[in-house]
Structure formats: structure tokens, C-alpha cells
Protein backbone atom coordinates (compact mmCIF):
# COMPACT_ATOMS: atom_id res chain seq x y z
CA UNK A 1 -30.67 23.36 141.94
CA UNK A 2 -28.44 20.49 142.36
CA UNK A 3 -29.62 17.83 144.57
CA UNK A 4 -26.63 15.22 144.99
CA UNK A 5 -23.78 17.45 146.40
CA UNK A 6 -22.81 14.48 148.64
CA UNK A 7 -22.69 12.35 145.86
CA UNK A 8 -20.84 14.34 144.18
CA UNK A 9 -17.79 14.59 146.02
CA UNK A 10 -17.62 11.23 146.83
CA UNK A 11 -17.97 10.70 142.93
CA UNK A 12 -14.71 13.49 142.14
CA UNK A 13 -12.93 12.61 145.03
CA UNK A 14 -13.49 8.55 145.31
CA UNK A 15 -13.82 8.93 148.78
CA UNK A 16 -12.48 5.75 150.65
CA UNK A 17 -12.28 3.99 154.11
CA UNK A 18 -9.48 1.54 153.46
CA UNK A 19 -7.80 -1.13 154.61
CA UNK A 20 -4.26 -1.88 156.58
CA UNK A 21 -1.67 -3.12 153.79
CA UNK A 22 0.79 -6.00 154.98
CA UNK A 23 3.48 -3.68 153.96
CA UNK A 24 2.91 -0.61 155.57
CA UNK A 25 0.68 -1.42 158.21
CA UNK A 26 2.71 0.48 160.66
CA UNK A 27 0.29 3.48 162.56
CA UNK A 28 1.10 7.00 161.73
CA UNK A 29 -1.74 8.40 163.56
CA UNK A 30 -4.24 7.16 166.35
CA UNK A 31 -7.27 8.48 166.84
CA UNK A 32 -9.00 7.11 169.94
CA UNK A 33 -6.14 4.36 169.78
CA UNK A 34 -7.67 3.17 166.71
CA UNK A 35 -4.47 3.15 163.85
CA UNK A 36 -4.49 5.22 160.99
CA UNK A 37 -1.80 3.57 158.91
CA UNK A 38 1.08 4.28 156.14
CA UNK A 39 -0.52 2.32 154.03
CA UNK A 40 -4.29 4.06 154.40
CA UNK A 41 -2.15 7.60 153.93
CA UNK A 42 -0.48 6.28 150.73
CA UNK A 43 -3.30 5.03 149.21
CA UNK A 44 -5.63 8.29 149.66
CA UNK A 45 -2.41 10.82 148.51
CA UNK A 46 -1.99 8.98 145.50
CA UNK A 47 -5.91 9.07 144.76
CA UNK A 48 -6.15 13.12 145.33
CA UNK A 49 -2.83 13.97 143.69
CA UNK A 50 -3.69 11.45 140.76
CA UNK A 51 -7.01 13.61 140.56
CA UNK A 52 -5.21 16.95 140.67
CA UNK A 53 -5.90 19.32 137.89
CA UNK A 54 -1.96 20.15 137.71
CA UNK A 55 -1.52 16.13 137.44
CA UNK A 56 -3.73 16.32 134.85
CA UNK A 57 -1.70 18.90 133.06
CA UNK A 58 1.57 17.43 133.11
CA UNK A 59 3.14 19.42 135.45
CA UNK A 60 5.82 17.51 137.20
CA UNK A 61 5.78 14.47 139.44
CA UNK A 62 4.23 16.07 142.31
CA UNK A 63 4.27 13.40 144.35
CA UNK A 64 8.43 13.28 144.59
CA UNK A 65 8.78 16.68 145.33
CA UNK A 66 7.76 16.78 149.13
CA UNK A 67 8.23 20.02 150.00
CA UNK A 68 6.15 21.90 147.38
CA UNK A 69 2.94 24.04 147.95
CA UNK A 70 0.87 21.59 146.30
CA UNK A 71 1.95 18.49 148.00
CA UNK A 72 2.22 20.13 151.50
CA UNK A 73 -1.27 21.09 151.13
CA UNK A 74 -2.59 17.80 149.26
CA UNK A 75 -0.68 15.93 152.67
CA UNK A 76 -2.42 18.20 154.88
CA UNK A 77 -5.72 17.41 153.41
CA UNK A 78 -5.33 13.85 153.29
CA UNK A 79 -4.54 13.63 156.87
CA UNK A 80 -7.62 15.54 157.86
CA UNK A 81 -9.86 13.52 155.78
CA UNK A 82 -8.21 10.46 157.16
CA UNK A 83 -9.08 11.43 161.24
CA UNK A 84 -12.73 12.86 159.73
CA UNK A 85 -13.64 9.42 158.23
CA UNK A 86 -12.46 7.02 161.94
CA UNK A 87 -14.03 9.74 163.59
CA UNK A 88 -17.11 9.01 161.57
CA UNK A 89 -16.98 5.77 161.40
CA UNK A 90 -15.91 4.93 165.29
CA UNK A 91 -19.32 7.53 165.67
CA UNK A 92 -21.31 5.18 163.36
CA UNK A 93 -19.62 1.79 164.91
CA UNK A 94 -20.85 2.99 168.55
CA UNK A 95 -24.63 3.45 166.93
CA UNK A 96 -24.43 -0.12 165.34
CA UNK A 97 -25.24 1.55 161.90
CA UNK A 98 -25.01 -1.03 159.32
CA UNK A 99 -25.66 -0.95 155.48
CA UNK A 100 -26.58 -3.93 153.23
CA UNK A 101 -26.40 -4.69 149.81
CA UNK A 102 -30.16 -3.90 149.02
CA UNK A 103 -29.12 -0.47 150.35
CA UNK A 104 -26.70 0.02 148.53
CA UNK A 105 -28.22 -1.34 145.07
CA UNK A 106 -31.46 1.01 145.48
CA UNK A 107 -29.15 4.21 145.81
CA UNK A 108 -27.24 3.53 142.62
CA UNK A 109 -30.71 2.70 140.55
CA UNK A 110 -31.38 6.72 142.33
CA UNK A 111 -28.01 7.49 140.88
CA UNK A 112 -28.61 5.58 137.34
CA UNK A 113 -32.46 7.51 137.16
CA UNK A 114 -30.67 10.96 137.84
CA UNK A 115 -28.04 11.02 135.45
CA UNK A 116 -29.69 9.22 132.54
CA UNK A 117 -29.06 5.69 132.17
CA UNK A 118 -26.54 2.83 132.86
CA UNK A 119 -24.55 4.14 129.59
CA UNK A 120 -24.03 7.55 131.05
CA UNK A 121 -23.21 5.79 135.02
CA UNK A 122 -20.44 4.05 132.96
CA UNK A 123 -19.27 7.21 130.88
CA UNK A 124 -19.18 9.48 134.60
CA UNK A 125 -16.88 6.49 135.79
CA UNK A 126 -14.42 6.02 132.86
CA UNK A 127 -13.77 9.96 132.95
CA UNK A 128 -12.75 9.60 136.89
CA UNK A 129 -11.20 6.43 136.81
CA UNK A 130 -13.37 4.67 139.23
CA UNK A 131 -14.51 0.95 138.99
CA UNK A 132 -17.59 -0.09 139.80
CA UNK A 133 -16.77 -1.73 143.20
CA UNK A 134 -15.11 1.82 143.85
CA UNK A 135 -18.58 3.33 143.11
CA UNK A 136 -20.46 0.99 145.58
CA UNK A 137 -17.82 1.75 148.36
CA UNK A 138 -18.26 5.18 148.04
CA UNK A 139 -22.33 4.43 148.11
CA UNK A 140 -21.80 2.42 150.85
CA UNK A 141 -19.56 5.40 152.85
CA UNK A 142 -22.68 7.45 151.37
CA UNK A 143 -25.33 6.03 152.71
CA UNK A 144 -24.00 5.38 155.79
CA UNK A 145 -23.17 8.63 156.80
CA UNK A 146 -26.78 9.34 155.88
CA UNK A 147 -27.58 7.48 158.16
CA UNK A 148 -25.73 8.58 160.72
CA UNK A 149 -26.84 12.29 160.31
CA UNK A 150 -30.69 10.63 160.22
CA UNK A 151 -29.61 9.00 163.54
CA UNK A 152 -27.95 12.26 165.21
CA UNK A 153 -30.52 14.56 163.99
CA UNK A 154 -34.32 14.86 162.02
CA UNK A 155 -32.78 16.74 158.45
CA UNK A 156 -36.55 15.62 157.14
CA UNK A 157 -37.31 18.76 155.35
CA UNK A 158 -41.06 19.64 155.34
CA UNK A 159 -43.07 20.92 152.10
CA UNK A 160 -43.67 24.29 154.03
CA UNK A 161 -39.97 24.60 154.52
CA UNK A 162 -39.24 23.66 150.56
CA UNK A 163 -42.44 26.23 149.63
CA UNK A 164 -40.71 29.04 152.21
CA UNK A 165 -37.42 28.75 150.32
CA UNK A 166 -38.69 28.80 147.12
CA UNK A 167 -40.82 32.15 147.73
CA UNK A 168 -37.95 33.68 149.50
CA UNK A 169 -35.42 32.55 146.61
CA UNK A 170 -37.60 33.14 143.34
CA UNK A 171 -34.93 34.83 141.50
CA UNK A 172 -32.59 31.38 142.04
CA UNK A 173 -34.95 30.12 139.93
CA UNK A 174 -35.24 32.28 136.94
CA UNK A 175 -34.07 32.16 133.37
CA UNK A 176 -33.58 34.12 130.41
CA UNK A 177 -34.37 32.99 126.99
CA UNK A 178 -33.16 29.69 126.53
CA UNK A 179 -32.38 27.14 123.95
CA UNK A 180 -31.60 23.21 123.69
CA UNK A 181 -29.11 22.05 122.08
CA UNK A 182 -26.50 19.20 121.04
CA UNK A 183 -23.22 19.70 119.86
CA UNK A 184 -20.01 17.85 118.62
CA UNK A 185 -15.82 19.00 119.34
CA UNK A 186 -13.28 18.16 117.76
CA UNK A 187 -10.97 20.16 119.67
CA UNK A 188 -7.62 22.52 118.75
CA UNK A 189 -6.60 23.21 121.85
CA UNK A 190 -2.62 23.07 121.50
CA UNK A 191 -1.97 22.08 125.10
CA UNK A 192 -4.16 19.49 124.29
CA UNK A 193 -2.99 18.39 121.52
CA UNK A 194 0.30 18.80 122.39
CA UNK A 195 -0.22 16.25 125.33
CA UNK A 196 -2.10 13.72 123.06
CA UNK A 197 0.85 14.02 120.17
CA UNK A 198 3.75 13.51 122.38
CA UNK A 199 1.82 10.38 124.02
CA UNK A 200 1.71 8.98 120.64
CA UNK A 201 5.16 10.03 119.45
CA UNK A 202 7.88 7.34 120.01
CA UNK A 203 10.77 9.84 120.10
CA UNK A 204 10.89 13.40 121.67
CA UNK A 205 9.80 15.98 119.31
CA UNK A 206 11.36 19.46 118.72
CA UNK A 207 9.59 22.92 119.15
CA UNK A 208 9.03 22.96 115.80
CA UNK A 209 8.26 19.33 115.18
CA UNK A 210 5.31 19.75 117.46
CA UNK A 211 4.35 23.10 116.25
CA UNK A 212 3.84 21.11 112.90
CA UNK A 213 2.43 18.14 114.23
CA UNK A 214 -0.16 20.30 116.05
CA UNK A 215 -0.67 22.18 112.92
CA UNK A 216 -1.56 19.11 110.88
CA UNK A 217 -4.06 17.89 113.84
CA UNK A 218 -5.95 20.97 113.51
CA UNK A 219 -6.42 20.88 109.78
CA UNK A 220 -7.59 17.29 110.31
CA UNK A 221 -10.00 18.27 112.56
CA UNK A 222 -11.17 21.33 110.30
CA UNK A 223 -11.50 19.25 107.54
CA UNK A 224 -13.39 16.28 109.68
CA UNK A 225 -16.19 19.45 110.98
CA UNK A 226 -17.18 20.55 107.60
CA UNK A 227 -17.63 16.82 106.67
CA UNK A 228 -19.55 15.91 109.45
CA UNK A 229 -21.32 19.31 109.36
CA UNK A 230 -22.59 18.48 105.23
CA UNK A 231 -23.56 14.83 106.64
CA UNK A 232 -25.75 16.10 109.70
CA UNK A 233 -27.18 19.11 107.48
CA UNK A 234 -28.16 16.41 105.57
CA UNK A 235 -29.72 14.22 107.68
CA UNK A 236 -29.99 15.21 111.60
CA UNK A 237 -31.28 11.84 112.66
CA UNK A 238 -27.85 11.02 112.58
CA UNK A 239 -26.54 13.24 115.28
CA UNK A 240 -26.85 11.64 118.23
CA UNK A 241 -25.05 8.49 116.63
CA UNK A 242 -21.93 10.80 115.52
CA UNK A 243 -21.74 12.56 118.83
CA UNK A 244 -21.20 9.38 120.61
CA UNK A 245 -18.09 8.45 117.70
CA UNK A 246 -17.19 11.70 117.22
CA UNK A 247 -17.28 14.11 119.85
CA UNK A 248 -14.55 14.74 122.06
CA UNK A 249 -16.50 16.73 124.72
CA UNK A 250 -16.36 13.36 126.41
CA UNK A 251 -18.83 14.81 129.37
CA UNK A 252 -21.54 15.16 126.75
CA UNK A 253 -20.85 12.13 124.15
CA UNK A 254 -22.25 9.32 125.61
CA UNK A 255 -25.62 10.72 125.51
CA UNK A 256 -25.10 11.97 122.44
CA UNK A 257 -23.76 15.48 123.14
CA UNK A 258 -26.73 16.56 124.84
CA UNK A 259 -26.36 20.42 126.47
CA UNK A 260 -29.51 20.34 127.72
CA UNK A 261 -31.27 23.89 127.99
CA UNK A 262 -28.81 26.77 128.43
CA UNK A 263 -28.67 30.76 128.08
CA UNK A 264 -26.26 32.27 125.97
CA UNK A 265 -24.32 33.52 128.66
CA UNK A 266 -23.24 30.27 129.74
CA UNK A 267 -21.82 29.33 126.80
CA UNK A 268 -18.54 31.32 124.72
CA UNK A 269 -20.23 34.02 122.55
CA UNK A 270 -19.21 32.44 118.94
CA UNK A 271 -21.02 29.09 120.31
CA UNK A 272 -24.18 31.22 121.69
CA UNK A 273 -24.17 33.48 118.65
CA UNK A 274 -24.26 30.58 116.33
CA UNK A 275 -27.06 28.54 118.73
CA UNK A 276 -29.50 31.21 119.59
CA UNK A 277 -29.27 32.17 116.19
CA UNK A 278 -30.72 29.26 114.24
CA UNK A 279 -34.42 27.67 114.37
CA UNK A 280 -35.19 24.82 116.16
CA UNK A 281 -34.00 21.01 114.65
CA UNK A 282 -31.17 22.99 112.10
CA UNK A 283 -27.80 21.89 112.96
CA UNK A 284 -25.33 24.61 112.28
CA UNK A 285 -21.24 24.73 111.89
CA UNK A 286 -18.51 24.34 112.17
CA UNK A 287 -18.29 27.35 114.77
CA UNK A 288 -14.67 27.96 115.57
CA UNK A 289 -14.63 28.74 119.84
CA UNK A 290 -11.11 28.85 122.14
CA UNK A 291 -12.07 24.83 122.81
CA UNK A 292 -12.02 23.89 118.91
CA UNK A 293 -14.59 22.85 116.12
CA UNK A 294 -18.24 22.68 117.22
CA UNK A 295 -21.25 21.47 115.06
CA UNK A 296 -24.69 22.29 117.05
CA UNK A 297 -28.23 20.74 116.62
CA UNK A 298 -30.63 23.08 118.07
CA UNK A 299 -33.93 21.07 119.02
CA UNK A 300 -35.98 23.78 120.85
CA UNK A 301 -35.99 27.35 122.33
CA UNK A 302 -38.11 28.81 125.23
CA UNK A 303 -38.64 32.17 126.35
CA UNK A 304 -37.23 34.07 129.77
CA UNK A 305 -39.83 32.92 132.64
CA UNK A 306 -39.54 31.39 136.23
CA UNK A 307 -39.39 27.99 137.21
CA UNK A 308 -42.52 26.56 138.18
CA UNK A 309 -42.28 25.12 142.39
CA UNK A 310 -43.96 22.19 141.31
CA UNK A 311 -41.13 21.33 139.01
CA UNK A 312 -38.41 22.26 141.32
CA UNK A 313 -40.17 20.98 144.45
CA UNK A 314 -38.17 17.62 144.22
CA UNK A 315 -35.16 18.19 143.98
CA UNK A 316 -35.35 21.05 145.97
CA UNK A 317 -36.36 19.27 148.82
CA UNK A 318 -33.49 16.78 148.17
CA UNK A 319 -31.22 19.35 148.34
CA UNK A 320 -32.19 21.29 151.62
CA UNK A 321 -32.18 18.04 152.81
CA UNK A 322 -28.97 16.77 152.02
CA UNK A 323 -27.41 20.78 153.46
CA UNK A 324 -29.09 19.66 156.78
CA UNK A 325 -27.90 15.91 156.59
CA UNK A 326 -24.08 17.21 155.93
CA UNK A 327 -24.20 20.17 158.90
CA UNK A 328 -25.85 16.76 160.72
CA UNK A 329 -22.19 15.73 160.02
CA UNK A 330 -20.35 18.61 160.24
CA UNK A 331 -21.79 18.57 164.15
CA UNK A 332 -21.08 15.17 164.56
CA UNK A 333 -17.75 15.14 163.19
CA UNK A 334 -17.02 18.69 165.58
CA UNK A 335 -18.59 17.24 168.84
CA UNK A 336 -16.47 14.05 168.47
CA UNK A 337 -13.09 16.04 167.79
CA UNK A 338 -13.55 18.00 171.48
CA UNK A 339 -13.76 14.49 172.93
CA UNK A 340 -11.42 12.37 171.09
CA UNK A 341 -7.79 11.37 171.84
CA UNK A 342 -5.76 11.97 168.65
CA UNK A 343 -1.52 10.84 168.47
CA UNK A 344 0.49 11.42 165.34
CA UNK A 345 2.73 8.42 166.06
CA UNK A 346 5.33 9.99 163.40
CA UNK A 347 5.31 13.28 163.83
CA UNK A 348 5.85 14.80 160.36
CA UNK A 349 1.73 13.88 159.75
CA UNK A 350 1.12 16.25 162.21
CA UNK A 351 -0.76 18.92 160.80
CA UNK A 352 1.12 21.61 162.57
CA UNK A 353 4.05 20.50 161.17
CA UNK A 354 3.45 20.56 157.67
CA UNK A 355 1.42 24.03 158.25
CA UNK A 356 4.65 25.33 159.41
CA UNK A 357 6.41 23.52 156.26
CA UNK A 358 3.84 25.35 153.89
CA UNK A 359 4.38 28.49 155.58
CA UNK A 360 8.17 28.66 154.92
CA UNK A 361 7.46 27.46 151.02
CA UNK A 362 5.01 30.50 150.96
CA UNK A 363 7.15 33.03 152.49
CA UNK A 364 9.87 31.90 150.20
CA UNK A 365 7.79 32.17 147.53
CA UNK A 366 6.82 35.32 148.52
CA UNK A 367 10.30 36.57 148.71
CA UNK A 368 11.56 35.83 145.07
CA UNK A 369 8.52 37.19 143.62
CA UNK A 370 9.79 40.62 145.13
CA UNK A 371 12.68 39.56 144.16
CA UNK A 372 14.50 39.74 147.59
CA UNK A 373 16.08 36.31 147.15
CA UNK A 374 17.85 34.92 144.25
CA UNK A 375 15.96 31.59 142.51
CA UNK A 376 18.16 28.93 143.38
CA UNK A 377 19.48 27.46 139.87
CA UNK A 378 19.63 23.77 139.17
């Protein structure tokens, strides 16, 4: 199970409390007559639609267009995360919780143990953009909402409790047969590509330029496979060390494309067919999947069977303990909205506002998918 769900969002999302700006330090919202400013707003926007998945994709600059479905409800969500965090923090202020350095240090070396390493800390940065001093405010907002919950409530999470859940939840921890595995892409995906060619272009390609272009990219990368595939048949010692040059599964490089232990069902059938199919250490490939070129080192295969508790029992207690330190905050955060004075200064932050806004765009929507009003041409 995973243990380090509030980690994890703060990770994705780089949660932050920030600063006033000189610029636009003006208050758009006050929450206990403590300002939430233009500046603060700004600043978290740009961070969630930067981390969009449409963003990611190319689609548009969603930020200019203000009265689309995805920015209405990105600008909604800021604005509640903005009141959630004073709230939390006015709640922590009024408890004099503090955190220091040394607390902050010792939950990263947790963070560094979990994952693997410095090397893959670094990697799980790079892929979300966040700098180090990004990582240890979001530690800090971490662990000192921790605290707070500790404060509030008792989430300490007896070994009865974590023996009761596992009994009552044996089939969570159950597996079918199950093999380990590495693997190197080199991926064909033409959106992909497509993106990568036209950032490398200096003029604007054609249709058919880029069907061509893409088209030459994936024979490259066919032709790359089989050679890596003959080197690694060769001599699998290497595999780790061409993973990390290599492979553009970027999650799984840096420690050398390590899957981990898997059932087939997880993965795409050609991958799975081709992995449960060999004998442990054989590397296998190219396998063509939807994603691209894959070459797999299988390392070891275990049979279907049930988790032992005393395997589990750590992190499973980490993670029943982290669900009661976040409905710690859920309470706290819910008990101190009943009480607390909140003024949207400007009024187009107020969430009722842009719910009615998003409401309109939906029913509009709505209407020239029946086809009941005509698409208005530009």
C-alpha cells in the first residue's frame, strides 16, 4: 500500500505558502483580515496550470483564455487552496507550531530511503520541475501540518489496529504470479514525437513534412532497439548502464529502468507476453507496444501468494496513519471555516462567481453538442 499520500501531492502539486510580491501586493481575499494577495493567486495558477496534463499536451495557452472550462475550474481551485492553507496556517500560528531545519532534513533522508537514493530524489524533481528549496518548502508545509493534526488529535495508529486491517483486508494484499523486470523505450509515439520534432525544427513544418520526419524518428529508434537488444543479449551487466543513457521512460531510467515486481495485467499484453514469457536474467526484444520499442531484462519470477503482515506492517501503519493525520486536517480545516470571517475584496475570486461562470461555459457547451446553437466561427 502506499504510505506517503501526503507527500505525494505536495510533490505533484508543489504545494506553496507564499509570499506578498511588491507588485501585486494588493488583497483579493481576506480571511480573518489576514490578505490573500494578487500576487499569492498568480503565482499558485501559474504552478497548477503549468502542471496541467492539457499544458503538457500543447493545447492552447490556457492561461489567456479566461473564460474556459479548464481555467474557470483551475481559478476555482486555486482560490480554495489559497483560504485552506491561511486557514491552516493562522490554526498552526495560534498553537505556536514551529518547524526547524533538523526537522526538515530528517524527513527528506525518510524521503531519500523510500524512493531509492539521492539520484532518484533528483530524477522525481527534474520530471516536476521543482528545485530543491521548493522540495524543503513543501517538507516544511509537510511537516507542519503533521504537526498540527498530532496537536488537534492522537492519529498514533496501534499494532492491533494495523493487524485488524490487515485480517479484514487480506485480499488488498494478494498477488498473482509475478515477475521482475527492467526495461528500456525508445518511444514512437507520434504525438510525441511530433511535439519533440517541431521543438527542434526552426521553421514550421507541413503535414507531410512531419509525417516524414516522424517516420524517420521511428526507424531510428527501430534500428537503435535491435542494436541495443544484440549488445544486452550479449552481455546483461550492461543494462542498467544503458537504461540510464538510453531509456526514455524517464520515471524508470535513473535507476536503471527498474519495474520492480509486476503481474501481467498491469502491463500492455505484447510487454507481459514477452516478460512472463522468458526465464529469469534473459533480456528479450525489441517488443513493439502502443508506447514504442521496449528491450526487457527479466531478473526473477515468483508465484501467486499473499503478502506476508510482517512485510506490510510498516508501511501499513504509515499509511493508516497518515488517513487519520489528513481527516485530523480535514476537521481542522472544517471547524475553522464555520468560525472564520472570509471577504473576497474583488469580487470575481469569489467562488460563487466563477461557479456561475463555469456553469454558463457548461450549458453552452452542452447546447452545441446537441447542436441547438451554432459554434461561433473565428
Amino acid at each position: 500500500m502506499k504510505s506517503t499520500k501526503l507527500l505525494a501531492t505536495l510533490l505533484v502539486a508543489g504545494m506553496l505558502f507564499t509570499g506578498c510580491g511588491l507588485k501585486n501586493s494588493q488583497a483579493i481575499i481576506k480571511v480573518n483580515d489576514k490578505a490573500i494577495t494578487q500576487n499569492d493567486f498568480d503565482k499558485l495558477l501559474d504552478k497548477q496550470l503549468s502542471a496541467s496534463p492539457f499544458a503538457k499536451m500543447g493545447l492552447g495557452d490556457i492561461k489567456n483564455d479566461k473564460n474556459s472550462v479548464l481555467y474557470l475550474m483551475t481559478e476555482r481551485s486555486v482560490i480554495t487552496q489559497l483560504i485552506i492553507e491561511e486557514l491552516l496556517n493562522q490554526e498552526a500560528d495560534a498553537r505556536g507550531i514551529k518547524v526547524s531545519n533538523k526537522d526538515v532534513d530528517e524527513a527528506i533522508n525518510k524521503i531519500i530511503d523510500k524512493i531509492g537514493g539521492k539520484e532518484r530524489l533528483s530524477a522525481i524533481l527534474k520530471e516536476n520541475n521543482v528545485s530543491i528549496n521548493q522540495l524543503k518548502s513543501d517538507v516544511k508545509t509537510q511537516v507542519r501540518m503533521q504537526k498540527l493534526a498530532r496537536t488537534v488529535a492522537n492519529p498514533k495508529v496501534s499494532d492491533k489496529e494495523v493487524k485488524d486491517f490487515y485480517n479484514k483486508n487480506i485480499d488488498k494484499f494478494k498477488h498473482g504470479e509475478q515477475v521482475r523486470a527492467y526495461h528500456i523505450l525508445l518511444m514512437t509515439d507520434p504525438m510525441q514525437l511530433s511535439q519533440e520534432i517541431a521543438s527542434q525544427s526552426k521553421k514550421e513544418l507541413s503535414e507531410n513534412e512531419m509525417a516524414n520526419k516522424i517516420g524517420e524518428k521511428v526507424k531510428a529508434q527501430e534500428e537503435l532497439a535491435n542494436k541495443l537488444a544484440k549488445e544486452l543479449k550479449a552481455d546483461s551487466s550492461k543494462f542498467a548502464q544503458y537504461a540510464k543513457k538510453y531509456s526514455q521512460d524517464t520515471t524508470t531510467a535513473q535507476r536503471g529502468g527498474d519495474l520492480g515486481y509486476f503481474e501481467a495485467k498491469v502491463m500492455v499484453p505484447e510487454f507481459s507476453k514477452a516478460a512472463f514469457g522468458a526465464k529469469p536474467n534473459t533480456v528479450v526484444g525489441p517488443v513493439k507496444t502502443k508506447f514504442g520499442y521496449h528491450i526487457i531484462f527479466v531478473t526473477d519470477r515468483r508465484p501467486a501468494g499473499t503478502e506476508s503482515f510482517d512485510k506490510v506492517k510498516n508501511n501499513l501503519k504509515e499509511s493508516l496513519t497518515n488517513e487519520k493525520e489528513i481527516k485530523a486536517i480535514d476537521d481542522i480545516v472544517n471547524a475553522a471555516k464555520k468560525k472564520a470571517k472570509i471577504e473576497y475584496v474583488d469580487k470575481q475570486y469569489d467562488p460563487e462567481e466563477i461557479t456561475k461562470k463555469l456553469t454558463s461555459q457548461l450549458e453552452e457547451m452542452q447546447k452545441q453538442a446537441n447542436g441547438t446553437t451554432p459554434k461561433t466561427k473565428k
